[in-house]
Protein backbone atom coordinates (compact mmCIF):
# COMPACT_ATOMS: atom_id res chain seq x y z
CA UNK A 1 -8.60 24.21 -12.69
CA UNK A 2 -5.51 25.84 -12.75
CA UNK A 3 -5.13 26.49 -9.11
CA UNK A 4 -5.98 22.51 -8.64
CA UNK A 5 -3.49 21.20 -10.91
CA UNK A 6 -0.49 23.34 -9.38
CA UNK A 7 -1.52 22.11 -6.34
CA UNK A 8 -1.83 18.42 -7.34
CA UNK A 9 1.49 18.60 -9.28
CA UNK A 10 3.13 19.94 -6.13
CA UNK A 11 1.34 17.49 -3.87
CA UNK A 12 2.66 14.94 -5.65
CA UNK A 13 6.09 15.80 -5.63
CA UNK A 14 5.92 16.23 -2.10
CA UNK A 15 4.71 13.15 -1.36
CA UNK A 16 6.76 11.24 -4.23
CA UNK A 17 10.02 12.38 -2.69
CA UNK A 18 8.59 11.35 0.68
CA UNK A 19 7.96 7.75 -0.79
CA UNK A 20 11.67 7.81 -1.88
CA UNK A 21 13.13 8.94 1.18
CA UNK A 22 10.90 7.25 3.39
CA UNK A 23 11.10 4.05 2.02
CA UNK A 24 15.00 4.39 0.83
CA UNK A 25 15.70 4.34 4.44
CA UNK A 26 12.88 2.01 5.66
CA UNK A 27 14.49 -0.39 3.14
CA UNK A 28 18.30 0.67 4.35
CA UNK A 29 17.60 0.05 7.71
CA UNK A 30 15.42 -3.30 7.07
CA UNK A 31 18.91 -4.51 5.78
CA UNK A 32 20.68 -4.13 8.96
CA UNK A 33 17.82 -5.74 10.81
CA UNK A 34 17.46 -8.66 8.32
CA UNK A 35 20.65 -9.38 8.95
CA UNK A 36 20.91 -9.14 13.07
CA UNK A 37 17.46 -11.16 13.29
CA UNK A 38 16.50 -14.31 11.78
CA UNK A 39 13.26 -15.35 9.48
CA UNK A 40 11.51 -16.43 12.73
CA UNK A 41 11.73 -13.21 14.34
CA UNK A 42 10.41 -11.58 11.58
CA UNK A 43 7.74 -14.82 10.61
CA UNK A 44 6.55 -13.80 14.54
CA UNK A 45 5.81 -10.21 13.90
CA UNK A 46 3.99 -11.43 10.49
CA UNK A 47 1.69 -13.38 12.58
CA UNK A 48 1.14 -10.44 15.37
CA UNK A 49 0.85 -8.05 12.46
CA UNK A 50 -1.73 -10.07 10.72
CA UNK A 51 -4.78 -9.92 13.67
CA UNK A 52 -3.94 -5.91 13.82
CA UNK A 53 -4.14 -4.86 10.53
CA UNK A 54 -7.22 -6.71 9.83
CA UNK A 55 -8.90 -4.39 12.47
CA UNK A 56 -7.05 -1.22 11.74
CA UNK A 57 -9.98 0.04 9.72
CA UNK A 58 -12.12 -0.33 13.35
CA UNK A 59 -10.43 2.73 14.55
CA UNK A 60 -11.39 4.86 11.25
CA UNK A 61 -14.67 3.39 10.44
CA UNK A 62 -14.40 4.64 6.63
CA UNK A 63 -15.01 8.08 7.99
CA UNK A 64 -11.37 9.83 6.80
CA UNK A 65 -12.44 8.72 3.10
CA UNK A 66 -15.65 10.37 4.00
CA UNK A 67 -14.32 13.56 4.88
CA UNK A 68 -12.04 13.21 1.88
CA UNK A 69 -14.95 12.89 -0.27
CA UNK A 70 -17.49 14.87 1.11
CA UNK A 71 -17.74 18.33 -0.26
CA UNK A 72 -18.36 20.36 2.97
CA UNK A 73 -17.52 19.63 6.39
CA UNK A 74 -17.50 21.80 9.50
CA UNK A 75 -16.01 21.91 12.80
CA UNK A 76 -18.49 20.19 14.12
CA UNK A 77 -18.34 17.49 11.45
CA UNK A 78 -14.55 16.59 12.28
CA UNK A 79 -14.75 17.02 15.72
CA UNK A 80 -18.26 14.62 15.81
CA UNK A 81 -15.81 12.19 14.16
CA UNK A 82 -12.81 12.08 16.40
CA UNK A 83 -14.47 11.28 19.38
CA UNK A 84 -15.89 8.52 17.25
CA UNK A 85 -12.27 7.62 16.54
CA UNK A 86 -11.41 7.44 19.71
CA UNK A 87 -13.48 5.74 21.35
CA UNK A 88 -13.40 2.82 18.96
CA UNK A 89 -9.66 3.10 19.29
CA UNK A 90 -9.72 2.47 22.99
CA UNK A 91 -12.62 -0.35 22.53
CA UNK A 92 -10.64 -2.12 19.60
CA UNK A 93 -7.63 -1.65 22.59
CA UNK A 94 -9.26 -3.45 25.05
CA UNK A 95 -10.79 -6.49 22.73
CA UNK A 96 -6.77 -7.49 21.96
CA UNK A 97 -5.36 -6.58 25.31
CA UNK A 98 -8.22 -9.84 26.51
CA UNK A 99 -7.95 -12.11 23.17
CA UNK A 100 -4.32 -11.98 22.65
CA UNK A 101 -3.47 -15.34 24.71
CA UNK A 102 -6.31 -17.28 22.36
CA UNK A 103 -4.46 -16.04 18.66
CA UNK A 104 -1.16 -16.72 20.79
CA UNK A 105 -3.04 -20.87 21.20
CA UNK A 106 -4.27 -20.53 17.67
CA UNK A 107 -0.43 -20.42 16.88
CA UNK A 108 0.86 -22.55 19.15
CA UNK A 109 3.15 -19.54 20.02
CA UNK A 110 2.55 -17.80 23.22
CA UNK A 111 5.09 -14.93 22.04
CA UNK A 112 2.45 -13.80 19.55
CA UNK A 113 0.09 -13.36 22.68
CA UNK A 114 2.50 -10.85 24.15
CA UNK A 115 3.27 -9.08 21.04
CA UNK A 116 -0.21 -8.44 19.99
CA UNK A 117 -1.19 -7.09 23.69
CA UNK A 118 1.50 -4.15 22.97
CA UNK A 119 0.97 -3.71 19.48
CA UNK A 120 -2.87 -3.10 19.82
CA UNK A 121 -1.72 0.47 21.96
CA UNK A 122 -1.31 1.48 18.51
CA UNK A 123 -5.01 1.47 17.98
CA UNK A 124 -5.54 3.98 20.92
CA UNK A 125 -2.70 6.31 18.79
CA UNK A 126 -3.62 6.18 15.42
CA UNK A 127 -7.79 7.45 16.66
CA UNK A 128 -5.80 10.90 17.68
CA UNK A 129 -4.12 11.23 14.63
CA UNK A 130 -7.24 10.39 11.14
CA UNK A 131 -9.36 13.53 11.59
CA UNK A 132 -6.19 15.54 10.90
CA UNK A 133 -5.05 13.45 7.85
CA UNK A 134 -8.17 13.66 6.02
CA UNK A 135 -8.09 17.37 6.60
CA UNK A 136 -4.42 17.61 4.69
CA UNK A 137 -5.24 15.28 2.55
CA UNK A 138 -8.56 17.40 1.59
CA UNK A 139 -6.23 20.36 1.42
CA UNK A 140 -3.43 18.47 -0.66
CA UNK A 141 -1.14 19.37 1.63
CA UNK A 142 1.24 16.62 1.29
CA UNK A 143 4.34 17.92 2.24
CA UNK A 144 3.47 18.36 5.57
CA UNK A 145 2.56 14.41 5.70
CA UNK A 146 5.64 14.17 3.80
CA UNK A 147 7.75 15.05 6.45
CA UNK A 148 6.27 13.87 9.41
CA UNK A 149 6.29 10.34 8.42
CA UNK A 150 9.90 10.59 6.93
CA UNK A 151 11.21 11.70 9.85
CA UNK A 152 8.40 8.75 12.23
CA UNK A 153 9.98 5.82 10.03
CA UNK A 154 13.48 6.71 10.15
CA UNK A 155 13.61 7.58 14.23
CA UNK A 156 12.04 4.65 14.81
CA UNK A 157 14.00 2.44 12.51
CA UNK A 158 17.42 3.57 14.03
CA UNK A 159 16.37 2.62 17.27
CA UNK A 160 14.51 -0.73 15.88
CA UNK A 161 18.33 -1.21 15.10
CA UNK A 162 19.95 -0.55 18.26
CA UNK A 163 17.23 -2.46 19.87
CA UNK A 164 18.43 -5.09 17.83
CA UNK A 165 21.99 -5.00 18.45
CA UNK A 166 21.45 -5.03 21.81
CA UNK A 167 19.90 -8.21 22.08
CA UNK A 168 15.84 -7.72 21.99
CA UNK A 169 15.26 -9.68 18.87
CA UNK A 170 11.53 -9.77 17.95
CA UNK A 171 10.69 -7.03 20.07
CA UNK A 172 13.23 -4.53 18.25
CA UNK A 173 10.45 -4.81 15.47
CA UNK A 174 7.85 -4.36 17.84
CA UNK A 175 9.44 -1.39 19.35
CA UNK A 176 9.64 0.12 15.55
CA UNK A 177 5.83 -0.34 15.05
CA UNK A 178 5.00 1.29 18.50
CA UNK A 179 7.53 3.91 18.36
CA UNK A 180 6.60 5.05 14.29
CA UNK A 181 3.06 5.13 15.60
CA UNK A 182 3.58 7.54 18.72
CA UNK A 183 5.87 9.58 16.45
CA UNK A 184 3.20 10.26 13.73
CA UNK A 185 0.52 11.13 16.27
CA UNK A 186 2.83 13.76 18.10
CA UNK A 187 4.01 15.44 14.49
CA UNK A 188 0.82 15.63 13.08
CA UNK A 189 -0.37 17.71 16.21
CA UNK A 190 2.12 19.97 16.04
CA UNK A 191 1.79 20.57 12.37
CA UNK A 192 -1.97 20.82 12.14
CA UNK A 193 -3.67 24.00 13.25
CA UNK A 194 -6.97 21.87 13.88
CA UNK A 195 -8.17 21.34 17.23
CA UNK A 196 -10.87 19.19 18.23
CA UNK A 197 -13.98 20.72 20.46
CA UNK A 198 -15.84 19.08 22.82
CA UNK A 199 -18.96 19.11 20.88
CA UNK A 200 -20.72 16.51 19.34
CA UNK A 201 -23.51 15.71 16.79
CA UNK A 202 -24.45 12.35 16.03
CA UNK A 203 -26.27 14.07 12.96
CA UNK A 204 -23.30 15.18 11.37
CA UNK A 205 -21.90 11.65 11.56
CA UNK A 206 -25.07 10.32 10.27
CA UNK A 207 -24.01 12.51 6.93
CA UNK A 208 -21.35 10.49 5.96
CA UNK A 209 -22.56 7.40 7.48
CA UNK A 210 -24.16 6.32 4.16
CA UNK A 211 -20.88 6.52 2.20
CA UNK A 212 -18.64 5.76 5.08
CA UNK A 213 -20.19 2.29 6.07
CA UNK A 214 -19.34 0.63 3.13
CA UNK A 215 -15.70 2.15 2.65
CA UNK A 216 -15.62 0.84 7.11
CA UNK A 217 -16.98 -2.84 5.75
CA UNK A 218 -15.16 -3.08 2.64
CA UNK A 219 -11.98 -2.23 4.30
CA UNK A 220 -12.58 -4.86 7.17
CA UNK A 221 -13.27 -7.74 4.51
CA UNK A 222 -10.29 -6.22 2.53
CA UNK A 223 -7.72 -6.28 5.11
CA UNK A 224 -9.07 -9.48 6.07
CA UNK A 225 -8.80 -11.31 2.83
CA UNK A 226 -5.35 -9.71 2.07
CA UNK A 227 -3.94 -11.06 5.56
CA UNK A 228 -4.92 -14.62 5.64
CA UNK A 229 -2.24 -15.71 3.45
CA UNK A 230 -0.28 -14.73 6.25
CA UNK A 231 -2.46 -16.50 9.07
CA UNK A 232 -2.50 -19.60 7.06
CA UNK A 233 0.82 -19.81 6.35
CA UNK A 234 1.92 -18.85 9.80
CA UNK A 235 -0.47 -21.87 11.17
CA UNK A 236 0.12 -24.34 8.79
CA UNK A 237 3.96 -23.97 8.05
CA UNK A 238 6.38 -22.35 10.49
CA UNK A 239 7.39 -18.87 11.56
CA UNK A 240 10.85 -18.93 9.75
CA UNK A 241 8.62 -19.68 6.63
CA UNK A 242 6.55 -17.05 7.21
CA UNK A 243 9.65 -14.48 7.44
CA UNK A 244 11.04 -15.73 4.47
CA UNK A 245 7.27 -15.20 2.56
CA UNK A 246 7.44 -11.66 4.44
CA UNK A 247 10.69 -11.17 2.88
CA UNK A 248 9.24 -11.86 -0.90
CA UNK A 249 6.11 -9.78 -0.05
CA UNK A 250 8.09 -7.02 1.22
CA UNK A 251 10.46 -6.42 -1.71
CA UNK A 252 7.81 -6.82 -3.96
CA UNK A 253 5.72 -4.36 -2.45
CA UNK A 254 8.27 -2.18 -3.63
CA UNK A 255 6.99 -1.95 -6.89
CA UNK A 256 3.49 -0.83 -5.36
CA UNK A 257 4.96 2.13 -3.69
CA UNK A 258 7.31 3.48 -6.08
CA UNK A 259 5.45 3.12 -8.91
CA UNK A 260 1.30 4.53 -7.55
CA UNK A 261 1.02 5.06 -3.87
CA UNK A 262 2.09 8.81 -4.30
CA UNK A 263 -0.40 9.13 -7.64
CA UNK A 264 -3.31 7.13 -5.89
CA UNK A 265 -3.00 8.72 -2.37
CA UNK A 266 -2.95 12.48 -4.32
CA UNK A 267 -5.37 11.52 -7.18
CA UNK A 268 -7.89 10.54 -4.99
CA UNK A 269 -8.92 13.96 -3.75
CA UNK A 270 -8.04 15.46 -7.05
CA UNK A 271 -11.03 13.00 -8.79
CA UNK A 272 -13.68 13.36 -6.17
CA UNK A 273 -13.32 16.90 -6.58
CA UNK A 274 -14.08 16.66 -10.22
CA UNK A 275 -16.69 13.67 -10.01
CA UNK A 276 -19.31 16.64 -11.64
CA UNK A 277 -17.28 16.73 -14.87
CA UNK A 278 -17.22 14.29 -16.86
CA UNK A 279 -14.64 15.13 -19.67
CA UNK A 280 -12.24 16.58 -17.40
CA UNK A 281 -12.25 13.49 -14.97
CA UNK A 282 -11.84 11.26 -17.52
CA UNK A 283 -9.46 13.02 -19.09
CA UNK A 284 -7.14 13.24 -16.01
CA UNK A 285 -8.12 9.20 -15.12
CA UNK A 286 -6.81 7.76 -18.25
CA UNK A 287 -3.59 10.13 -18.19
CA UNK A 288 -2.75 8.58 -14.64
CA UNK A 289 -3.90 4.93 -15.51
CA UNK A 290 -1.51 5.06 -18.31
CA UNK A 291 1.15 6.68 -16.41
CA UNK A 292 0.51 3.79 -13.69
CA UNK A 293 1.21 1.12 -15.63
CA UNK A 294 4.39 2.14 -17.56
CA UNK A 295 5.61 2.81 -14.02
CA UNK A 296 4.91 -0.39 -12.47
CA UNK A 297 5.38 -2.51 -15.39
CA UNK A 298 8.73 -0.90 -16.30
CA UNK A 299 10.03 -1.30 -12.46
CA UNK A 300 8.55 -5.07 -12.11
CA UNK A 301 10.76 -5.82 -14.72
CA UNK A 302 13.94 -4.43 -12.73
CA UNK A 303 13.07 -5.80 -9.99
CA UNK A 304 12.30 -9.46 -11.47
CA UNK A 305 16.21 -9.26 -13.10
CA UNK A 306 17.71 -7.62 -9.96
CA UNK A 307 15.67 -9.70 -7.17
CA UNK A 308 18.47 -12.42 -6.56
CA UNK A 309 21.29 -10.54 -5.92
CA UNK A 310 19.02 -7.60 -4.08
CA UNK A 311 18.01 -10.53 -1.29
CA UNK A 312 21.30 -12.50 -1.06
CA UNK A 313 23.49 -9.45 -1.58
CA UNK A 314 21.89 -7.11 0.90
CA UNK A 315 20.05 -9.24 3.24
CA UNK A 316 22.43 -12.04 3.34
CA UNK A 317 22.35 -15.86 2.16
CA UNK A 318 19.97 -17.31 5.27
CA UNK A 319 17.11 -15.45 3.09
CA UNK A 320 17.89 -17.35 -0.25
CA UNK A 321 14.16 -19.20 -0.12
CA UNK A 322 12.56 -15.83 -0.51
CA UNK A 323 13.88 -15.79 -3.61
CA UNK A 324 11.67 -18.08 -5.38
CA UNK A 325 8.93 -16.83 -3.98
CA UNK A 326 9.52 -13.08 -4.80
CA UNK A 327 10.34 -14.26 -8.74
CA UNK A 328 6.70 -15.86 -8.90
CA UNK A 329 4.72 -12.65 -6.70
CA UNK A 330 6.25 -9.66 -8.90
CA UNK A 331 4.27 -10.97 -12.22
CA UNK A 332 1.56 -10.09 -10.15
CA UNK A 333 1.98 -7.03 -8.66
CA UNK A 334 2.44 -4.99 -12.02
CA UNK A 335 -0.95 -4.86 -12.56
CA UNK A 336 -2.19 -3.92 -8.72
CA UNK A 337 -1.15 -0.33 -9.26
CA UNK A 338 -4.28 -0.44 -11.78
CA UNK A 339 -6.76 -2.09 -9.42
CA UNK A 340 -6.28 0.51 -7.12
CA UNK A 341 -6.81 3.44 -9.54
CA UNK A 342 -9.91 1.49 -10.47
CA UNK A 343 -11.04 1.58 -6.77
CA UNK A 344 -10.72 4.98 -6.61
CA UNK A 345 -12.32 6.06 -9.56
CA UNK A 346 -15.72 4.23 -8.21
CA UNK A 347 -14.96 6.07 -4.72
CA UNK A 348 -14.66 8.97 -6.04
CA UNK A 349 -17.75 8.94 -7.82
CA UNK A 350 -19.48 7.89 -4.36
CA UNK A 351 -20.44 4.51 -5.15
CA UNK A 352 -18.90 3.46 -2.04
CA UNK A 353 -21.69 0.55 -2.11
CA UNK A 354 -21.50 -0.25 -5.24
CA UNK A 355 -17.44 -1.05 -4.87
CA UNK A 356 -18.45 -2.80 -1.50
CA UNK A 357 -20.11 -5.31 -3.45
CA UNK A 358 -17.66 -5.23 -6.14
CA UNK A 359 -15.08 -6.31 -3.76
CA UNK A 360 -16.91 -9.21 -2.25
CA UNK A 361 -16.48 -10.85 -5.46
CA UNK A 362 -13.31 -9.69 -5.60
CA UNK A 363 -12.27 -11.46 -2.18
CA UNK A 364 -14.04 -14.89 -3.08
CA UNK A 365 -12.64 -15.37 -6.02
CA UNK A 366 -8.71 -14.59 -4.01
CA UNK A 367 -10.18 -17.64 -1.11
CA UNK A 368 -8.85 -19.73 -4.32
CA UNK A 369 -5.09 -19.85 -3.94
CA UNK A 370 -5.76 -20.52 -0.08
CA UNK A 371 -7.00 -23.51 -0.72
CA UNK A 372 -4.08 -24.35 -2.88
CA UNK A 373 -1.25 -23.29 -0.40
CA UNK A 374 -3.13 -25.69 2.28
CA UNK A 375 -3.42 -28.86 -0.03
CA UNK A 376 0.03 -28.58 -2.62
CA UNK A 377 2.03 -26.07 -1.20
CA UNK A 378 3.70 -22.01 -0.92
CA UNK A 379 5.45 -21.67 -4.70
CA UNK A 380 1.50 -23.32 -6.02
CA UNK A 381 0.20 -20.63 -3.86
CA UNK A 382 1.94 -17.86 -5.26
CA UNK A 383 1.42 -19.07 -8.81
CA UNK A 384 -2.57 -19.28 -8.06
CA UNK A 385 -2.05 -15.48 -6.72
CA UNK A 386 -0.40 -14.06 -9.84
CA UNK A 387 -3.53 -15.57 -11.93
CA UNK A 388 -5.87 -14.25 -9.74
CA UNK A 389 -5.07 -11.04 -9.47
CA UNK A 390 -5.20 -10.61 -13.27
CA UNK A 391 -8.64 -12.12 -13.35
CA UNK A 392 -9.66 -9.74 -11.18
CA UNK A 393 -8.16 -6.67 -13.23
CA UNK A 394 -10.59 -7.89 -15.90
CA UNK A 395 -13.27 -8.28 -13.68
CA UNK A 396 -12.67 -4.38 -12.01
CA UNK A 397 -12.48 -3.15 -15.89
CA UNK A 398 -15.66 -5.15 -16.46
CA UNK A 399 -17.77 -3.30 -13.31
CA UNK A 400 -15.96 0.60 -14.47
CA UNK A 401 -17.77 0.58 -17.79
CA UNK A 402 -21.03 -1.13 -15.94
CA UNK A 403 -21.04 1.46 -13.36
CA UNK A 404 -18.87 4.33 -14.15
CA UNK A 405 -19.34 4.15 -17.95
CA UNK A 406 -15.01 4.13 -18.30
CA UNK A 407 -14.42 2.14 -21.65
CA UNK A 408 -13.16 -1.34 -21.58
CA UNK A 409 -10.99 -1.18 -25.16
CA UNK A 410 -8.97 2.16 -23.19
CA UNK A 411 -8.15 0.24 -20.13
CA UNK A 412 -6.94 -2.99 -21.70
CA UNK A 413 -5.08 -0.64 -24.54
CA UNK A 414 -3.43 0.96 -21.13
CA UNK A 415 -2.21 -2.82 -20.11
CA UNK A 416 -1.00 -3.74 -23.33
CA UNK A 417 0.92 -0.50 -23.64
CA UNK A 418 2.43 -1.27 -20.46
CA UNK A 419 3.86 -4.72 -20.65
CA UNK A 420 4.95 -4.53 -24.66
CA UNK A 421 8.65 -4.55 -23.25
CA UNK A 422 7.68 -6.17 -20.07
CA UNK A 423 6.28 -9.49 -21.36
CA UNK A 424 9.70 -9.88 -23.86
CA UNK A 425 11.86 -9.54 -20.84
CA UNK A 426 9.94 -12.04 -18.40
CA UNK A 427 9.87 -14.91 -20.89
CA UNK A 428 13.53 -14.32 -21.75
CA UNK A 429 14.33 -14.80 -18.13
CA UNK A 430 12.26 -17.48 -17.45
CA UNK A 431 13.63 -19.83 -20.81
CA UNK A 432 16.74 -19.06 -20.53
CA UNK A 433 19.14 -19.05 -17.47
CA UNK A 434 20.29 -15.91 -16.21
CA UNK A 435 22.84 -16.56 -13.63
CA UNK A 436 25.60 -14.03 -13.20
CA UNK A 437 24.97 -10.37 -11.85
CA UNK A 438 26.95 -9.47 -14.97
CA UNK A 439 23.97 -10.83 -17.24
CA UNK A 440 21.46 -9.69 -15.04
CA UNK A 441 23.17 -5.87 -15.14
CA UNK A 442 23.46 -5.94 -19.23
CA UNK A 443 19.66 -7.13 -18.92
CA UNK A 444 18.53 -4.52 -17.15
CA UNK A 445 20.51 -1.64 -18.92
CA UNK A 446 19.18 -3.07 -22.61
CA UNK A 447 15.33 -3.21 -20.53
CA UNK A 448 16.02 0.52 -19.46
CA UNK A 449 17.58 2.19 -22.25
CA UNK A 450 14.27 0.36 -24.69
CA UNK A 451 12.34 1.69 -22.39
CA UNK A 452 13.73 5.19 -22.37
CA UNK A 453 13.37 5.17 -26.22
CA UNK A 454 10.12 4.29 -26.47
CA UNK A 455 8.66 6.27 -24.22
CA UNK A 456 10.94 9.14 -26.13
CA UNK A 457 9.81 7.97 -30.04
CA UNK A 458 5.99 7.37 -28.78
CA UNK A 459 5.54 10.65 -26.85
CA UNK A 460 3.82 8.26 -24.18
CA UNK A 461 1.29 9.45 -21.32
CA UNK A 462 4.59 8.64 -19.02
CA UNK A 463 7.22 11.06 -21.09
CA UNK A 464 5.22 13.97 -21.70
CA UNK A 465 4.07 13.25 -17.81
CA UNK A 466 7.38 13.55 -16.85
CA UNK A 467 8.31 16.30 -19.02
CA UNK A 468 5.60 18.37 -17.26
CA UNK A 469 6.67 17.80 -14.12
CA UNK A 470 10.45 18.57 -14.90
CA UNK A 471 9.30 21.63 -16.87
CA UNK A 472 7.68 23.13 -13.69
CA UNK A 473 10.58 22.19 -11.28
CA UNK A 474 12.89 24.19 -13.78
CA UNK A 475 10.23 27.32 -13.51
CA UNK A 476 10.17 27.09 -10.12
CA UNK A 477 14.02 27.11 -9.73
CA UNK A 478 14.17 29.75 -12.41
């Protein structure tokens, strides 16, 4: 146990400092290109992006969670399930190279056509690349995934901007996406020591067929409901609208990735491998639950002061409508961060099918604010979102104790803890003007320093978390 939580602590470091770097200069060099191309540009991408992502899971078919999961698998296992890859890469290819003029009508943009016909080689590059990430992952080797996408993103970025500069407009984005993705594939190669053989066994694939079906359909209806706010909006209102709804997304997805992509993309492995004990994995769940949503409840709240002048300041004052927007979307995303540990605490117990199911509640219940965006409006839309996606919290806390047997009083106790400085802060914002950056800086520094303190007095799951993790680093360096 020992062994496993050195190696989690340093997997997550790894691939926390990755997040910051990555992302500090994903976000450094989206200024520059938010300010050489306009909403439209970007509202164009959205709508290319939209029809690929949805199908993204095509070229995995569930089967890197599967390997993830799985306690044993051979050579023959992982090489059985790149050829798999790979072949539905180069079919997935093919279907978009042939549709792409008919989203491009479905539009009324015949750009989209073209950018969707080079986008989909992507497909074809990520099949080369999932057998080796499930095999770090499995391995917690994160620092090795660390770097390679650090140094993908940021290459591809700096010549997205130069791109950019030198007149290619929507297609400097496009370049990025292509250009990340050809990166990753050739890094990941040279850092694995895995090699696939040309042998094949349709029996070993059949192993992790059972689990891996459901994670390949959930995924599909996933990725499907989570993009077609973006198709609708990109059909019924224009592409500039779109880029400035992009715009809000994007900078509130911030929150997401700072706050549990690093805990949720480590954790995972670390709770399927202790799905067989029962005190210990609950013990470590709660811990990271609570840690989750101090994290993302204490950063939605900078973010909600600090939005305005972050978009106007940085991106410039063509992207003022996002603002709106991205004040209504962070309520919601606090509590995301949660839904996802949720998710993986069913996965990694192997009810794959059980979360499947799960999730197509989930998704109907999230066709609500659709409706509302087509018949009142965007800011309606995003107000319907942030009530949704608490409803569903409730409704994932609801199916854990059902299914898992995780108690309902701990995970609303986790909330509460959460957003006790949180919930103060919003409705002071929201009842009383804030205009000036001064205000919104003395804001902030009273949220932080309360925060600091009370994490401090309390001894929380998030200070003695931290402490842990600084009290290693120093041991290490001593």
């Amino acid at each position: 146990m020992n062994s496993l939580k050195t190696k989690s602590s340093l997997a997550f470091l790894w691939d926390f400092g990755g997040i910051l770097a990555n992302r500090g200069s994903g976000f450094i060099i989206s200024i520059f290109l938010a300010r050489i191309l306009s909403p439209e540009d970007f509202g164009l991408v959205g709508m290319s992006v939209a029809f690929i992502y949805i199908t993204q899971a095509f070229v995995d078919a569930g089967f890197t969670s599967a390997l993830i999961q799985n306690k044993e698998n051979s050579s023959l296992t992982y090489s059985s399930v790149f050829f798999i890859n790979l072949i539905l890469g180069i079919i997935v290819t093919a279907i978009f190279v042939l549709t792409a003029p008919y989203i491009g009508s479905f539009y009324n943009e015949p750009r989209v056509a073209t950018i969707i016909q080079i986008l989909s080689l992507t497909f074809i590059i990520n099949s080369f690349n999932q057998v080796q990430i499930a095999i770090l992952s499995r391995n917690l080797n994160f620092k090795a995934l660390t770097i390679r996408e650090v140094i993908a993103s940021s290459t591809s970025g700096i010549v997205a901007i130069i791109a950019a500069f030198q007149g290619f407009g929507v297609y400097a984005l496009v370049v990025q996406t292509l250009l990340a993705a050809i990166i990753r594939t050739i890094l990941i190669w040279g850092i694995s020591d895995w090699r696939p053989s040309f042998a094949f066994s349709m029996g070993e694939v059949k192993k992790l067929f059972s689990f891996s079906s459901y994670v390949f359909i959930d995924r599909v209806v996933s990725q499907t409901f989570s993009k077609l706010d973006v198709i609708l909006i990109g059909k019924v209102f224009s592409p500039a609208t779109l880029g400035f709804y992009s715009r809000a997304v994007s900078l509130k997805d911030q929150v997401t990735l700072y706050s549990s992509s690093s805990i949720n993309r480590v954790f995972y492995p670390v709770l399927s491998s202790l799905q067989d004990e029962k005190g210990q994995y609950e013990r470590v769940y709660y811990k990271l639950i609570s840690v989750v949503t101090s994290v993302s409840f204490f950063m939605t709240g900078v973010l909600l002061i600090l939005g305005e002048p972050i978009i106007i300041g940085l991106f410039g004052s063509k992207w003022a409508p996002s603002v709106p927007l991205f004040e209504i979307l962070v309520l919601g995303v606090c509590i995301f961060p949660l839904n996802v540990m949720m998710v993986n605490a069913l996965m990694s117990k192997g009810k794959s099918k059980e979360n499947f199911l799960i999730g197509l509640v989930r998704k109907l219940i999230r066709l609500i604010p659709l409706f509302i965006a087509f018949y009142y409006g965007l800011i309606e839309f995003t107000i319907a979102e942030v009530l949704i996606s608490y409803l569903v919290t409730l409704l994932n806390i609801y199916f854990l104790k059902r299914i898992v047997h995780l108690s309902v009083k701990v995970h609303l106790y986790k909330i509460f803890e959460g957003m006790i400085l949180f919930l103060p802060l919003a409705l002071i914002y929201y009842f009383f003007e804030v205009e000036s950056v001064l205000s919104r800086m003395i804001m902030v520094s009273i949220f932080v320093s309360l925060t600091v303190a009370y994490n401090w007095i309390f001894k929380s799951e998030l200070f003695l978390f931290t402490a842990e993790k600084l009290n290693n680093y120093r041991r290490r360096r001593g």
